[in-house]
PDB file of N, CA and C in Angstrom:
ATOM      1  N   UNK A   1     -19.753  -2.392  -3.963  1.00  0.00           N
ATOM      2  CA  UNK A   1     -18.614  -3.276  -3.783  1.00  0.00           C
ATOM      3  C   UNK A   1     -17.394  -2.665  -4.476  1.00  0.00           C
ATOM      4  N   UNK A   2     -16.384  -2.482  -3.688  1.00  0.00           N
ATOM      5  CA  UNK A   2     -14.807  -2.316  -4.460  1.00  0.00           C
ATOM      6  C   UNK A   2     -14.546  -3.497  -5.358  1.00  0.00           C
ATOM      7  N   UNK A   3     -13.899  -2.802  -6.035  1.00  0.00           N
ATOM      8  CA  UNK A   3     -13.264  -3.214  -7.256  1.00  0.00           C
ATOM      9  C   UNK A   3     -11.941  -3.556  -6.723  1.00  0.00           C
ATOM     10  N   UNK A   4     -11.687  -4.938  -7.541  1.00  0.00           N
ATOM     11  CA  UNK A   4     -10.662  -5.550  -6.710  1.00  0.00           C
ATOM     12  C   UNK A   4      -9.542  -5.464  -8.043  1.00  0.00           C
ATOM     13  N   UNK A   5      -7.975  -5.128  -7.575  1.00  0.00           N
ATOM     14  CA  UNK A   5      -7.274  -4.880  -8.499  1.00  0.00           C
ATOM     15  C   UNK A   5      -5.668  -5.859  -7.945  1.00  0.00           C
ATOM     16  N   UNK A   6      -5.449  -6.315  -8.988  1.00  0.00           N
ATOM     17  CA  UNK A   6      -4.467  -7.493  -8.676  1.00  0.00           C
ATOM     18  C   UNK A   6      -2.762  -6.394  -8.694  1.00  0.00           C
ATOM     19  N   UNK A   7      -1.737  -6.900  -7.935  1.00  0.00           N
ATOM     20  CA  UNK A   7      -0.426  -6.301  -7.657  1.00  0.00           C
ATOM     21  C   UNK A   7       0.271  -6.032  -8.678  1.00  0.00           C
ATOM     22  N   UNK A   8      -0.279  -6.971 -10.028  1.00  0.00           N
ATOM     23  CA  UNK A   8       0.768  -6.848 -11.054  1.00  0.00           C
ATOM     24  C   UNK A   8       0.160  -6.120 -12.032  1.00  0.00           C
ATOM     25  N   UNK A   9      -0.865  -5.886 -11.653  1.00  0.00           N
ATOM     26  CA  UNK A   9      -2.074  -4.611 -12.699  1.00  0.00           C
ATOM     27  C   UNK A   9      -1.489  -3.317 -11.387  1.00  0.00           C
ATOM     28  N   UNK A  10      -1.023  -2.905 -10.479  1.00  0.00           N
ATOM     29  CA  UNK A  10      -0.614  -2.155 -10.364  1.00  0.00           C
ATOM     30  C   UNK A  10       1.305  -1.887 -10.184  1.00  0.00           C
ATOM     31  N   UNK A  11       1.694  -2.731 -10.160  1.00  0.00           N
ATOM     32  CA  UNK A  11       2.977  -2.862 -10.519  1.00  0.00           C
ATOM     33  C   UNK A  11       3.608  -1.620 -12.090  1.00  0.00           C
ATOM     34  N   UNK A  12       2.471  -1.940 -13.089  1.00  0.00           N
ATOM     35  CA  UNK A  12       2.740  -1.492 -14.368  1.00  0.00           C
ATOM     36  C   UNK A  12       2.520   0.198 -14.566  1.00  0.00           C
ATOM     37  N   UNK A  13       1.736   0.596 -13.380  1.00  0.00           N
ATOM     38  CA  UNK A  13       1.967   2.337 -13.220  1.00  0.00           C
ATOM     39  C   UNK A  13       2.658   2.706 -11.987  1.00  0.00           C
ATOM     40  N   UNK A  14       3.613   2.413 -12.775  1.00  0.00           N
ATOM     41  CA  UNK A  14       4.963   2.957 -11.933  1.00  0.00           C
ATOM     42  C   UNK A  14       5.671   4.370 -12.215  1.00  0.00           C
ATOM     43  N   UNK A  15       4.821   5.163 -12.999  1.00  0.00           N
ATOM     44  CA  UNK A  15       5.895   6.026 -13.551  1.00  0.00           C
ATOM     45  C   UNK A  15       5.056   7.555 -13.073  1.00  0.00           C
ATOM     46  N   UNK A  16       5.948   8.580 -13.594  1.00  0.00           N
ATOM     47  CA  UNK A  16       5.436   9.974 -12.691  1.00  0.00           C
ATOM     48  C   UNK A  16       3.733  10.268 -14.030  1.00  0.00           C
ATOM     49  N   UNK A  17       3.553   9.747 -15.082  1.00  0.00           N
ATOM     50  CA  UNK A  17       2.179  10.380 -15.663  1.00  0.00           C
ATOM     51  C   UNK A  17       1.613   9.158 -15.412  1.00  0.00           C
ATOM     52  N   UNK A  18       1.429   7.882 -14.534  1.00  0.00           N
ATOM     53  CA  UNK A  18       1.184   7.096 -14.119  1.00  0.00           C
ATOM     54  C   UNK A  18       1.043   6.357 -13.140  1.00  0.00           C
ATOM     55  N   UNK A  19       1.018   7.064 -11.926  1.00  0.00           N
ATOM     56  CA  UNK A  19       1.378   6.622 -10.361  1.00  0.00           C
ATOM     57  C   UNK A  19       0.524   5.964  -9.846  1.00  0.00           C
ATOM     58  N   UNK A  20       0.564   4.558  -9.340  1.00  0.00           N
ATOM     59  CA  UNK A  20      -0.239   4.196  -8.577  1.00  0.00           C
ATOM     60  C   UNK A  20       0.294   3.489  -7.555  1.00  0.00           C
ATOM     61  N   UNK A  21      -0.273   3.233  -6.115  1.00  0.00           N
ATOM     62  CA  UNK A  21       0.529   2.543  -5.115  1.00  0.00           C
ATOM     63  C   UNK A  21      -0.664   2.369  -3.794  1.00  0.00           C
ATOM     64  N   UNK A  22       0.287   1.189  -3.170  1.00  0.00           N
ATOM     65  CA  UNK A  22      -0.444   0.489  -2.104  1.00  0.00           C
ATOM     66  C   UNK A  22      -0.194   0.941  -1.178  1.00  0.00           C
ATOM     67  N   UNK A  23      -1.575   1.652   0.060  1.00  0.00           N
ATOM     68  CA  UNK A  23      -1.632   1.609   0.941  1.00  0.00           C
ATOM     69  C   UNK A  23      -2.386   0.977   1.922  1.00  0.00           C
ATOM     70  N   UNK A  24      -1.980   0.114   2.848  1.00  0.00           N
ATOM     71  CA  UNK A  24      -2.642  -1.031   3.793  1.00  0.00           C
ATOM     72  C   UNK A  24      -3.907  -1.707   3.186  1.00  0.00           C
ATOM     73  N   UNK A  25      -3.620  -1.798   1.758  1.00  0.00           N
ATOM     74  CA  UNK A  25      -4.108  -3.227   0.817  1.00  0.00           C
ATOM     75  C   UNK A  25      -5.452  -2.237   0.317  1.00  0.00           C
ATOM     76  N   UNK A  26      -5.331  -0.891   0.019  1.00  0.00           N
ATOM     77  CA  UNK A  26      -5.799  -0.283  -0.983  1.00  0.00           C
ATOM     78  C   UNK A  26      -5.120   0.108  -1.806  1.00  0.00           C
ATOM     79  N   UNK A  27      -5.306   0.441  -2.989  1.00  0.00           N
ATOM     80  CA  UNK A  27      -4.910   1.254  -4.478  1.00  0.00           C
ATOM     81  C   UNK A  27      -4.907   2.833  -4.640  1.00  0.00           C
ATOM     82  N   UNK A  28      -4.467   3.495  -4.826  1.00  0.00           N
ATOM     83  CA  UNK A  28      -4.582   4.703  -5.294  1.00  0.00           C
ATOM     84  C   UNK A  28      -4.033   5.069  -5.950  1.00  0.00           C
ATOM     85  N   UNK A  29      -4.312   6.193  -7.058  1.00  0.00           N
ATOM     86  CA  UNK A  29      -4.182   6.533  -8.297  1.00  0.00           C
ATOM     87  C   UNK A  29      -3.485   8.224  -7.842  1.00  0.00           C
ATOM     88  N   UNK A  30      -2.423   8.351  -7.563  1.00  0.00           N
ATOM     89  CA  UNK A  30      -2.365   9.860  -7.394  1.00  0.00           C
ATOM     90  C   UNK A  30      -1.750  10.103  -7.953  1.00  0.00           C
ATOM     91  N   UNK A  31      -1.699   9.934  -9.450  1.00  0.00           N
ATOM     92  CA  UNK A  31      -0.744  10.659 -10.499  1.00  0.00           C
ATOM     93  C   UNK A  31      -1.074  12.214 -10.217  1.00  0.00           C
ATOM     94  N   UNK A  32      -2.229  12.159 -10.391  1.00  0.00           N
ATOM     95  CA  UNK A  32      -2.337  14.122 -10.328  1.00  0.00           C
ATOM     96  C   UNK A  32      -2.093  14.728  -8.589  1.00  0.00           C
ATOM     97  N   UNK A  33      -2.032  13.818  -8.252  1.00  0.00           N
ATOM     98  CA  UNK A  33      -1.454  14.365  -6.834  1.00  0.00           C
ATOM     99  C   UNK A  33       0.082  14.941  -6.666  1.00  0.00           C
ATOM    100  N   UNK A  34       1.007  13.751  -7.575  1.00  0.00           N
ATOM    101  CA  UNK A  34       1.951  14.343  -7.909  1.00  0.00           C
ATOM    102  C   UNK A  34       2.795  15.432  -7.139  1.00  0.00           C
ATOM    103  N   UNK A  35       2.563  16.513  -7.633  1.00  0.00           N
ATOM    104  CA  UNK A  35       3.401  17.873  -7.857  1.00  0.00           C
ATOM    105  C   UNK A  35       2.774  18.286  -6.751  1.00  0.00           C
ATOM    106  N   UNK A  36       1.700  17.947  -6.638  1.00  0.00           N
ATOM    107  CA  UNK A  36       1.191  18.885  -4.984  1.00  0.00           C
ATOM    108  C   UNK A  36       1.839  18.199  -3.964  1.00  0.00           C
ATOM    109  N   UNK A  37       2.172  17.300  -3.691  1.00  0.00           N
ATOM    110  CA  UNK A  37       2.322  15.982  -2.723  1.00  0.00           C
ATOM    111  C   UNK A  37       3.553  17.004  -1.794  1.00  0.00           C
ATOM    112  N   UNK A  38       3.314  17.286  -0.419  1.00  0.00           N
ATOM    113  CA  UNK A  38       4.139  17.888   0.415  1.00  0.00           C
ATOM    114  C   UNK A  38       5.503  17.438   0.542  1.00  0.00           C
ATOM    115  N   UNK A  39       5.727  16.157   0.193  1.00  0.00           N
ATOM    116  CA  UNK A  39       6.995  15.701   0.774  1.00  0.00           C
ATOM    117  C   UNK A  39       7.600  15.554  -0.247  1.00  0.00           C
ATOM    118  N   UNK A  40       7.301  16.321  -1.960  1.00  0.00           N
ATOM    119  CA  UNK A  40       7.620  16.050  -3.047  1.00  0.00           C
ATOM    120  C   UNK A  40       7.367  15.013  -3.656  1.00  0.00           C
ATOM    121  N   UNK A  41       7.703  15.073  -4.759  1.00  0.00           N
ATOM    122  CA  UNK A  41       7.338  13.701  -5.801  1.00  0.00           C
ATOM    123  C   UNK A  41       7.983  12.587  -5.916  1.00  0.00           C
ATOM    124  N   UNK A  42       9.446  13.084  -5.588  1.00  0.00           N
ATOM    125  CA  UNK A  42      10.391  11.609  -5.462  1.00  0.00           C
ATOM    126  C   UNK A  42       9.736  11.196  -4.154  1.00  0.00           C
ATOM    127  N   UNK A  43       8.956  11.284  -3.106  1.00  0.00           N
ATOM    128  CA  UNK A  43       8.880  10.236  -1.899  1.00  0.00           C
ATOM    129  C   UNK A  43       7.246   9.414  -2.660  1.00  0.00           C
ATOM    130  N   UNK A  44       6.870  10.286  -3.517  1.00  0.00           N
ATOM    131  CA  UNK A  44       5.651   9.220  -4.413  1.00  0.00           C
ATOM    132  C   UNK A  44       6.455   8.092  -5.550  1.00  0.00           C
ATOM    133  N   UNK A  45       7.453   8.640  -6.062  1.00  0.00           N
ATOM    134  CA  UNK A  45       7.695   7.657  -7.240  1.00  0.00           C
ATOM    135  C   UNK A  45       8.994   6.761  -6.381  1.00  0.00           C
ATOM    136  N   UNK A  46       9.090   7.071  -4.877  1.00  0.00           N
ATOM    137  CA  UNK A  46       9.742   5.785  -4.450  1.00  0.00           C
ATOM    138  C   UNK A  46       8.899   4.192  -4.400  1.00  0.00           C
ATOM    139  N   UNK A  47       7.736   4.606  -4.082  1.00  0.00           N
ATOM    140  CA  UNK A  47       6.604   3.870  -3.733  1.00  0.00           C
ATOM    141  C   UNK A  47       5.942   3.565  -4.747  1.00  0.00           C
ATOM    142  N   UNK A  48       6.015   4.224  -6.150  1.00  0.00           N
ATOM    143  CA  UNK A  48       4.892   3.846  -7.435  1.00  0.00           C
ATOM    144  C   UNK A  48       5.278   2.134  -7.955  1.00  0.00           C
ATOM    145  N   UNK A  49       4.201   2.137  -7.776  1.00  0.00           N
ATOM    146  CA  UNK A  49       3.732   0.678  -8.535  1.00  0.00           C
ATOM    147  C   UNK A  49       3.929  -0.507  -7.391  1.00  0.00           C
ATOM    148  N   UNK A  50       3.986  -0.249  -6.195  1.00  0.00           N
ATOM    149  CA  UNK A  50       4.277  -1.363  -5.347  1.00  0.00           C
ATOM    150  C   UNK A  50       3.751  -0.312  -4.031  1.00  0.00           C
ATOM    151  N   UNK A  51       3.385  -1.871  -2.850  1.00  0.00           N
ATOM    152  CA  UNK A  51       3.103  -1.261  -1.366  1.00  0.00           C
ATOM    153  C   UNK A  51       4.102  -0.370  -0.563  1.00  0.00           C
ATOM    154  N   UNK A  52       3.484   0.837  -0.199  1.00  0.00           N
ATOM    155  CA  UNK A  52       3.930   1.946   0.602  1.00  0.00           C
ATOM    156  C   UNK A  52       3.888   2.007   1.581  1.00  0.00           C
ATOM    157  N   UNK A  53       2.908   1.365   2.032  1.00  0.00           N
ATOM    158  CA  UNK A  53       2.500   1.105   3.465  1.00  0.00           C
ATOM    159  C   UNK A  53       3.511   1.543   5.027  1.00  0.00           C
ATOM    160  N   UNK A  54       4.265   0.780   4.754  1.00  0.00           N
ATOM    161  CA  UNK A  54       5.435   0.772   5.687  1.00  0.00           C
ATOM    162  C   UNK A  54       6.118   2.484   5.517  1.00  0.00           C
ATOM    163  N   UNK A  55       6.434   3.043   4.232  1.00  0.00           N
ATOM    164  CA  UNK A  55       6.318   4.651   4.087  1.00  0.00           C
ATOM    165  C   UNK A  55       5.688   5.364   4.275  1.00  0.00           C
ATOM    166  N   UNK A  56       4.940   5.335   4.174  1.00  0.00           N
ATOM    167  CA  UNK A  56       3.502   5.938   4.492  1.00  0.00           C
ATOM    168  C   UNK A  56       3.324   5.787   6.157  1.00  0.00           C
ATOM    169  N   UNK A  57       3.488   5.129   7.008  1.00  0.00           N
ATOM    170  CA  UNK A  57       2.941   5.117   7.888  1.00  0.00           C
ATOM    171  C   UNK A  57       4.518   5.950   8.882  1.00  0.00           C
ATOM    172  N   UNK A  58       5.847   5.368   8.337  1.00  0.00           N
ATOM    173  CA  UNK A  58       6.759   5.938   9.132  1.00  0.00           C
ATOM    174  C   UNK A  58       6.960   7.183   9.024  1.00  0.00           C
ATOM    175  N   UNK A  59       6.462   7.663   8.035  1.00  0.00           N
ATOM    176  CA  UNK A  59       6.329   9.217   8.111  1.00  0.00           C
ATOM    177  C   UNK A  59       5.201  10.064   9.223  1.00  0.00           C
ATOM    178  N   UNK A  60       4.669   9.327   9.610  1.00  0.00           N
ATOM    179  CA  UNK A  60       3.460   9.771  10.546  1.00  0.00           C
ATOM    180  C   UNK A  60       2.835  10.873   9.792  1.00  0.00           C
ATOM    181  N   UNK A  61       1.941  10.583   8.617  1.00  0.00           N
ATOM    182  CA  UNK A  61       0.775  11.710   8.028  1.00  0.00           C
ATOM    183  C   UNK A  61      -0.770  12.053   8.966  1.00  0.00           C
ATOM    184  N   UNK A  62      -0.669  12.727   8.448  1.00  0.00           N
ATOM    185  CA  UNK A  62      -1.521  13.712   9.602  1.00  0.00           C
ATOM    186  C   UNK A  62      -3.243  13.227   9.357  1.00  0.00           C
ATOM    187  N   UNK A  63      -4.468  13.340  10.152  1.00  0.00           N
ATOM    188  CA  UNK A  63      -5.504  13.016   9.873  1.00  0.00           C
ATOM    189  C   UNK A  63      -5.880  13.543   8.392  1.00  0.00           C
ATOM    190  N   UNK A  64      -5.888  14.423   8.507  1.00  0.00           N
ATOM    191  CA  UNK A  64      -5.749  15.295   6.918  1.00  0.00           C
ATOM    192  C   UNK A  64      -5.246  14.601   5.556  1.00  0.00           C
ATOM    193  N   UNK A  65      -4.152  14.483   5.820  1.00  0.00           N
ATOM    194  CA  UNK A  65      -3.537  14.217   4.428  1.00  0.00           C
ATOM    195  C   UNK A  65      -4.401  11.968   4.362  1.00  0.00           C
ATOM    196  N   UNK A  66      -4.462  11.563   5.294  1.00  0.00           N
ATOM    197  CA  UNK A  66      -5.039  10.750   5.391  1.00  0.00           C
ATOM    198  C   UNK A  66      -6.266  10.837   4.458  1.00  0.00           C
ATOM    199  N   UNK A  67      -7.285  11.966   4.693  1.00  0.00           N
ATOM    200  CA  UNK A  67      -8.416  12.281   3.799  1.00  0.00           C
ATOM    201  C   UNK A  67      -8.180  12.816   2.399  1.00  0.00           C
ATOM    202  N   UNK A  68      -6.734  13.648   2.512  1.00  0.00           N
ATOM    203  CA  UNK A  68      -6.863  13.503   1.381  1.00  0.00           C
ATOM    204  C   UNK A  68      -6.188  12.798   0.380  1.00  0.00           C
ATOM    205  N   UNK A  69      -6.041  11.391   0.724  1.00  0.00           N
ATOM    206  CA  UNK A  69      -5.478   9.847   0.272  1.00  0.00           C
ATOM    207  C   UNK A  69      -7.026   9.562  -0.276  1.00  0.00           C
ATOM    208  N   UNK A  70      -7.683   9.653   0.641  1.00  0.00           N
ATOM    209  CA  UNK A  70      -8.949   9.285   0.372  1.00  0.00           C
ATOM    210  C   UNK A  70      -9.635   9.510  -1.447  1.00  0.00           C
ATOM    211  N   UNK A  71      -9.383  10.664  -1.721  1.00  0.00           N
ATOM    212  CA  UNK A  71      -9.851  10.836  -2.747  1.00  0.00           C
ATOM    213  C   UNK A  71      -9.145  10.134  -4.139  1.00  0.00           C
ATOM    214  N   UNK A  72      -7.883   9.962  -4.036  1.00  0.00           N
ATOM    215  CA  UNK A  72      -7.602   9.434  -4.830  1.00  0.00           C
ATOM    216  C   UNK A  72      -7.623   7.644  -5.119  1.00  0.00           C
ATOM    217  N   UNK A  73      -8.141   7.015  -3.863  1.00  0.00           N
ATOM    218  CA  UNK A  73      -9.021   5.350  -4.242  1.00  0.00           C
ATOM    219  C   UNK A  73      -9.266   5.290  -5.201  1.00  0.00           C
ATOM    220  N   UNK A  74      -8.831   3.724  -5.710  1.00  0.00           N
ATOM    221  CA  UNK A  74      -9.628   3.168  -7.106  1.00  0.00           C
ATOM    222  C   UNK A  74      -9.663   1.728  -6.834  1.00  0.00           C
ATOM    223  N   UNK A  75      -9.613   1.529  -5.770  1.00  0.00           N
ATOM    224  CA  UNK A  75     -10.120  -0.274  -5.643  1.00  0.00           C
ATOM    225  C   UNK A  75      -9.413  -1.057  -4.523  1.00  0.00           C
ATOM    226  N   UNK A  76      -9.387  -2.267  -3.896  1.00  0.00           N
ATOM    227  CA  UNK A  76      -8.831  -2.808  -2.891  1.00  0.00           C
ATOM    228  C   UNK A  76      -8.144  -3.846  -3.749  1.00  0.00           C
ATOM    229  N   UNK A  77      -6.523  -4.003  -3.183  1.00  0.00           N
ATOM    230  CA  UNK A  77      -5.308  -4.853  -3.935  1.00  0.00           C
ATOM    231  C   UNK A  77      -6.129  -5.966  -3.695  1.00  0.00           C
ATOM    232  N   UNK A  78      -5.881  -6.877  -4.310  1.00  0.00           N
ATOM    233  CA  UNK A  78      -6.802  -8.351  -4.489  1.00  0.00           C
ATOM    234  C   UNK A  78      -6.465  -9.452  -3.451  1.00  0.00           C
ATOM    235  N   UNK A  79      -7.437 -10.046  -3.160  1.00  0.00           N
ATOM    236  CA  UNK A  79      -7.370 -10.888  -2.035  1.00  0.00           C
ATOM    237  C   UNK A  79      -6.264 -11.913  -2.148  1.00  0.00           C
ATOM    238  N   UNK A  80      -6.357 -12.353  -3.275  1.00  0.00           N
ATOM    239  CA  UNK A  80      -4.844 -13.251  -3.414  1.00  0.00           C
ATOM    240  C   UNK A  80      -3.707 -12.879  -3.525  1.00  0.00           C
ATOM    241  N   UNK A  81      -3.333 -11.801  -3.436  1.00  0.00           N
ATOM    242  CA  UNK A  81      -2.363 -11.060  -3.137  1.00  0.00           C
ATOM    243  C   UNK A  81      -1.418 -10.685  -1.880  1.00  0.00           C
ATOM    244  N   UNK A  82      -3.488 -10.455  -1.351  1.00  0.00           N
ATOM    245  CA  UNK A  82      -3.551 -10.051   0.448  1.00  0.00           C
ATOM    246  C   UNK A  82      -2.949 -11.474   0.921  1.00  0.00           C
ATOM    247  N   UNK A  83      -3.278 -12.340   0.386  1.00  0.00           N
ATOM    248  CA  UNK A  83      -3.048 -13.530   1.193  1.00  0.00           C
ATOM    249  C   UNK A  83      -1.394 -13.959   0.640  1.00  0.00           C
ATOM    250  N   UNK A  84      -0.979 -13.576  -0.489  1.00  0.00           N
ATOM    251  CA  UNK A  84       0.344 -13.807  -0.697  1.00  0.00           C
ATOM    252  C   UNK A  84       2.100 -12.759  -0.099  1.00  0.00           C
ATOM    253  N   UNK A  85       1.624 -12.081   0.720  1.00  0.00           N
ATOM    254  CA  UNK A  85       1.983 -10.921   1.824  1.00  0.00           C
ATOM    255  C   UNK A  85       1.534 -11.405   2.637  1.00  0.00           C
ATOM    256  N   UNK A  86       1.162 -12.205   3.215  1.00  0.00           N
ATOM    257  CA  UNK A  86       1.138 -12.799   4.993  1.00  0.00           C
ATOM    258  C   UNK A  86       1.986 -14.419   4.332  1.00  0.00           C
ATOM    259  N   UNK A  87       2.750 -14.233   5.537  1.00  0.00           N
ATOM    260  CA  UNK A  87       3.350 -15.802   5.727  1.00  0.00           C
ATOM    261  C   UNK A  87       3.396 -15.854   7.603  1.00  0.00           C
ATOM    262  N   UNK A  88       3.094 -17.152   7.446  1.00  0.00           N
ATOM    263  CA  UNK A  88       2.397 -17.662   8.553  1.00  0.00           C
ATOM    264  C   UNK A  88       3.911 -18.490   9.407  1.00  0.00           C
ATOM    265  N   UNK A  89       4.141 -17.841  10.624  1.00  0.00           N
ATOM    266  CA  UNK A  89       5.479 -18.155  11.202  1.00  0.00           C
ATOM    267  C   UNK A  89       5.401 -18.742  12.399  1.00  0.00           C
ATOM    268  N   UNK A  90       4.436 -20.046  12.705  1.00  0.00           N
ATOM    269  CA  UNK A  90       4.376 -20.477  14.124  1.00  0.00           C
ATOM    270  C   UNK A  90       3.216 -19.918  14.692  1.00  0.00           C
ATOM    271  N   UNK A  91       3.473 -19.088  15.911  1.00  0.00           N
ATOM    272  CA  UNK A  91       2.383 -18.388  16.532  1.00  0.00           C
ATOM    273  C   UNK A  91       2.174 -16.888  15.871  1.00  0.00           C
ATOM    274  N   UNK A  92       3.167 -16.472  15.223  1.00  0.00           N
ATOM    275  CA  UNK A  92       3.465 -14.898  14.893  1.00  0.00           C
ATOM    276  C   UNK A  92       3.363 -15.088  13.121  1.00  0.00           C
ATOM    277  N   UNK A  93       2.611 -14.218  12.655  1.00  0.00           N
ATOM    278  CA  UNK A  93       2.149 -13.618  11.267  1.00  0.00           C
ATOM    279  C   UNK A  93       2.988 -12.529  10.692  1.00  0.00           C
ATOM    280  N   UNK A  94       3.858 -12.714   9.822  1.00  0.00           N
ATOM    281  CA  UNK A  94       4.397 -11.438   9.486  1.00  0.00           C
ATOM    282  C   UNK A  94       3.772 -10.745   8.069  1.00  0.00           C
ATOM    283  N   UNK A  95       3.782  -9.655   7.447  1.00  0.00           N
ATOM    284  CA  UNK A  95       3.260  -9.191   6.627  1.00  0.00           C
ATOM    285  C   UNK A  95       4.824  -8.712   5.280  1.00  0.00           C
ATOM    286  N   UNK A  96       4.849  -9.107   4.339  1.00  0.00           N
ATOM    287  CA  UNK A  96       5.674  -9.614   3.749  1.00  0.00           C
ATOM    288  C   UNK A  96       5.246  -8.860   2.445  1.00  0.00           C
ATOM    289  N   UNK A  97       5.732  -7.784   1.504  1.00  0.00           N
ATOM    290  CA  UNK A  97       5.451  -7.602   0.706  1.00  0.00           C
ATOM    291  C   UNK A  97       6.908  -8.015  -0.372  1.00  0.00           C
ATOM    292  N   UNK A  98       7.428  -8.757  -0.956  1.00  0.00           N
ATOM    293  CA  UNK A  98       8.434  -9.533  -2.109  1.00  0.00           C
ATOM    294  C   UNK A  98       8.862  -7.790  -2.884  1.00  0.00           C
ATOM    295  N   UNK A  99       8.149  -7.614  -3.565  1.00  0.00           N
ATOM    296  CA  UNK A  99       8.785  -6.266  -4.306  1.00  0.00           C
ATOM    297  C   UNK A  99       9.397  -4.896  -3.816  1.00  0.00           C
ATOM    298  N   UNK A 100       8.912  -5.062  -2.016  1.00  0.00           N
ATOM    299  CA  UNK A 100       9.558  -3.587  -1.578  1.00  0.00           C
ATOM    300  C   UNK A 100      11.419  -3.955  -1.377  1.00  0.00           C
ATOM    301  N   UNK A 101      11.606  -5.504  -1.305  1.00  0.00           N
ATOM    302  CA  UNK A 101      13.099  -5.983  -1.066  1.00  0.00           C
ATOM    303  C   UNK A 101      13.824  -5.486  -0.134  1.00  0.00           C
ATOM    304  N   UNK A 102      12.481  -5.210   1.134  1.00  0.00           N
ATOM    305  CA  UNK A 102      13.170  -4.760   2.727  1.00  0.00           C
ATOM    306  C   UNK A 102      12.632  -6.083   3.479  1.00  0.00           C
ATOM    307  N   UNK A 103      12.849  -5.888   4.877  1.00  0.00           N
ATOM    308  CA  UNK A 103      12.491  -7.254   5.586  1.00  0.00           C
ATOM    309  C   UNK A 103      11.003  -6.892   6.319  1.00  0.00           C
ATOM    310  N   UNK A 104      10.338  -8.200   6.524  1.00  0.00           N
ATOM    311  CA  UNK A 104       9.176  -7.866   6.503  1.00  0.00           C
ATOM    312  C   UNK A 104       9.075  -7.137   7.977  1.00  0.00           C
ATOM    313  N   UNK A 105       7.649  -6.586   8.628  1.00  0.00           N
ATOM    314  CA  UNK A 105       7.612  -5.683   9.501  1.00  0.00           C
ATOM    315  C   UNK A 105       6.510  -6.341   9.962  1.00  0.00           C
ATOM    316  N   UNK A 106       5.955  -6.800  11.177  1.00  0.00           N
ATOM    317  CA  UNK A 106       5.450  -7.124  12.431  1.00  0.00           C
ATOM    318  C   UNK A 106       3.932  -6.717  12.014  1.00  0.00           C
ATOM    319  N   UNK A 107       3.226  -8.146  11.985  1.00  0.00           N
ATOM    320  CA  UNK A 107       1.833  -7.769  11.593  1.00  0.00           C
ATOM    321  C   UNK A 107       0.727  -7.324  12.954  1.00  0.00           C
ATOM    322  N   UNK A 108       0.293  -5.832  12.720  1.00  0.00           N
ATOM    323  CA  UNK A 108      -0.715  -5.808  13.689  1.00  0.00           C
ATOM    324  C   UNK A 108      -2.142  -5.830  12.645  1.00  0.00           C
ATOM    325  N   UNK A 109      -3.221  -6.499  13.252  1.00  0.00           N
ATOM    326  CA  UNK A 109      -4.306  -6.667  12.681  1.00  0.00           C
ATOM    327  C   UNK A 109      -5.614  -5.027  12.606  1.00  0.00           C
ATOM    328  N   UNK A 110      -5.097  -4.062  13.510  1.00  0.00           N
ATOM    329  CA  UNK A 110      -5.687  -3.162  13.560  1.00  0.00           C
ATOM    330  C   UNK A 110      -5.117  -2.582  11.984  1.00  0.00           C
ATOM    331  N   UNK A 111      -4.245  -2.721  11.581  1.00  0.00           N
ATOM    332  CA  UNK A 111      -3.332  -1.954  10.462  1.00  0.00           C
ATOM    333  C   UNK A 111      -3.722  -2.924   8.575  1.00  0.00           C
ATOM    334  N   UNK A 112      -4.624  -3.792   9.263  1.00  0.00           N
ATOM    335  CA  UNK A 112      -4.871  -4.255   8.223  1.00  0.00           C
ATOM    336  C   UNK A 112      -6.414  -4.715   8.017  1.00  0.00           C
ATOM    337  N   UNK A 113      -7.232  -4.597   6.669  1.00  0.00           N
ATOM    338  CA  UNK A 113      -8.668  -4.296   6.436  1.00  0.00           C
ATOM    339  C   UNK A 113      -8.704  -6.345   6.722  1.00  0.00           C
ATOM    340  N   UNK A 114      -7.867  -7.352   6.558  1.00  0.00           N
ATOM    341  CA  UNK A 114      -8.465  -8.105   7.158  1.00  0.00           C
ATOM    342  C   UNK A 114      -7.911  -8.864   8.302  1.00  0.00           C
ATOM    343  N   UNK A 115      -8.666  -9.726   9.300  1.00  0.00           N
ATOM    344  CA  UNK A 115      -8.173 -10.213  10.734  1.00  0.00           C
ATOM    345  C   UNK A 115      -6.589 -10.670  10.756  1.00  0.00           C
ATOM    346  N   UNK A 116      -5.796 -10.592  11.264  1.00  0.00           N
ATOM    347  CA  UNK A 116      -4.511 -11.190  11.494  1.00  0.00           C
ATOM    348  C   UNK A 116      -4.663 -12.704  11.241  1.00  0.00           C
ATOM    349  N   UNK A 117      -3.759 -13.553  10.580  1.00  0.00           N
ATOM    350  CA  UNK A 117      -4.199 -14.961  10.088  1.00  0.00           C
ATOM    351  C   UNK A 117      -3.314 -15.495  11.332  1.00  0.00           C
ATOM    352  N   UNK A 118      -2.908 -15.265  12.279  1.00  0.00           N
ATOM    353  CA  UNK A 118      -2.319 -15.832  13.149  1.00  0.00           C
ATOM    354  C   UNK A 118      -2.573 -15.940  14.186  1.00  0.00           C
ATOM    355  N   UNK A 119      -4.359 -15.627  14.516  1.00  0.00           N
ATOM    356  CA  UNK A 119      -5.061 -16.040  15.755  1.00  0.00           C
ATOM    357  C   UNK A 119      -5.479 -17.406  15.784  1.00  0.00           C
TER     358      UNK A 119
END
């Protein structure tokens, strides 16, 4: 079972010997990824300590770098969290993260580990 890690326990490694950040409601720890990271380090410490998701995906990363996201996992963002990033709009679900302070972006359920709350 993953280890479940709450937004504001990752909120607090925000910094470059401390990086951690959300992708599609996992955690990862890629401080030591850092300096290797292709697109440089400022496009990691835009994203440290809060969801990337929406960065991460508009960049279109390659199957590859996908795997090697992989290695740096350390737990799934916490369900009450997950559920505090969906707000429920009628027939349509949007996915809402408060700390990125952009507007939210169009929930598809393939893009997220649980069902769309708006079936």
């Amino acid at each position: 079972m993953s280890k479940e890690i709450s937004l504001a326990t990752v909120k607090e490694h925000n910094t470059p010997n401390d990086l951690w950040l959300i992708i599609e409601n996992k955690v990862y720890d890629v401080t030591k990824f850092r300096l290797e990271h292709p697109g440089g380090e400022d496009s990691l410490l835009d994203v440290a300590g809060r969801d990337g998701t929406k960065e991460f995906n508009d960049v279109g990363h390659s199957s590859e770098a996908r795997e090697i996201l992989k290695k740096y996992y350390i737990g799934n963002l916490a369900a009450a969290d997950i559920s505090k990033k969906r707000v429920q709009l009628g027939e349509h679900c949007i996915q809402f993260d408060p700390s990125s302070h952009r507007p939210p972006s169009a929930c598809l359920s393939t893009h997220h580990q649980l069902p769309c709350l708006c079936k």
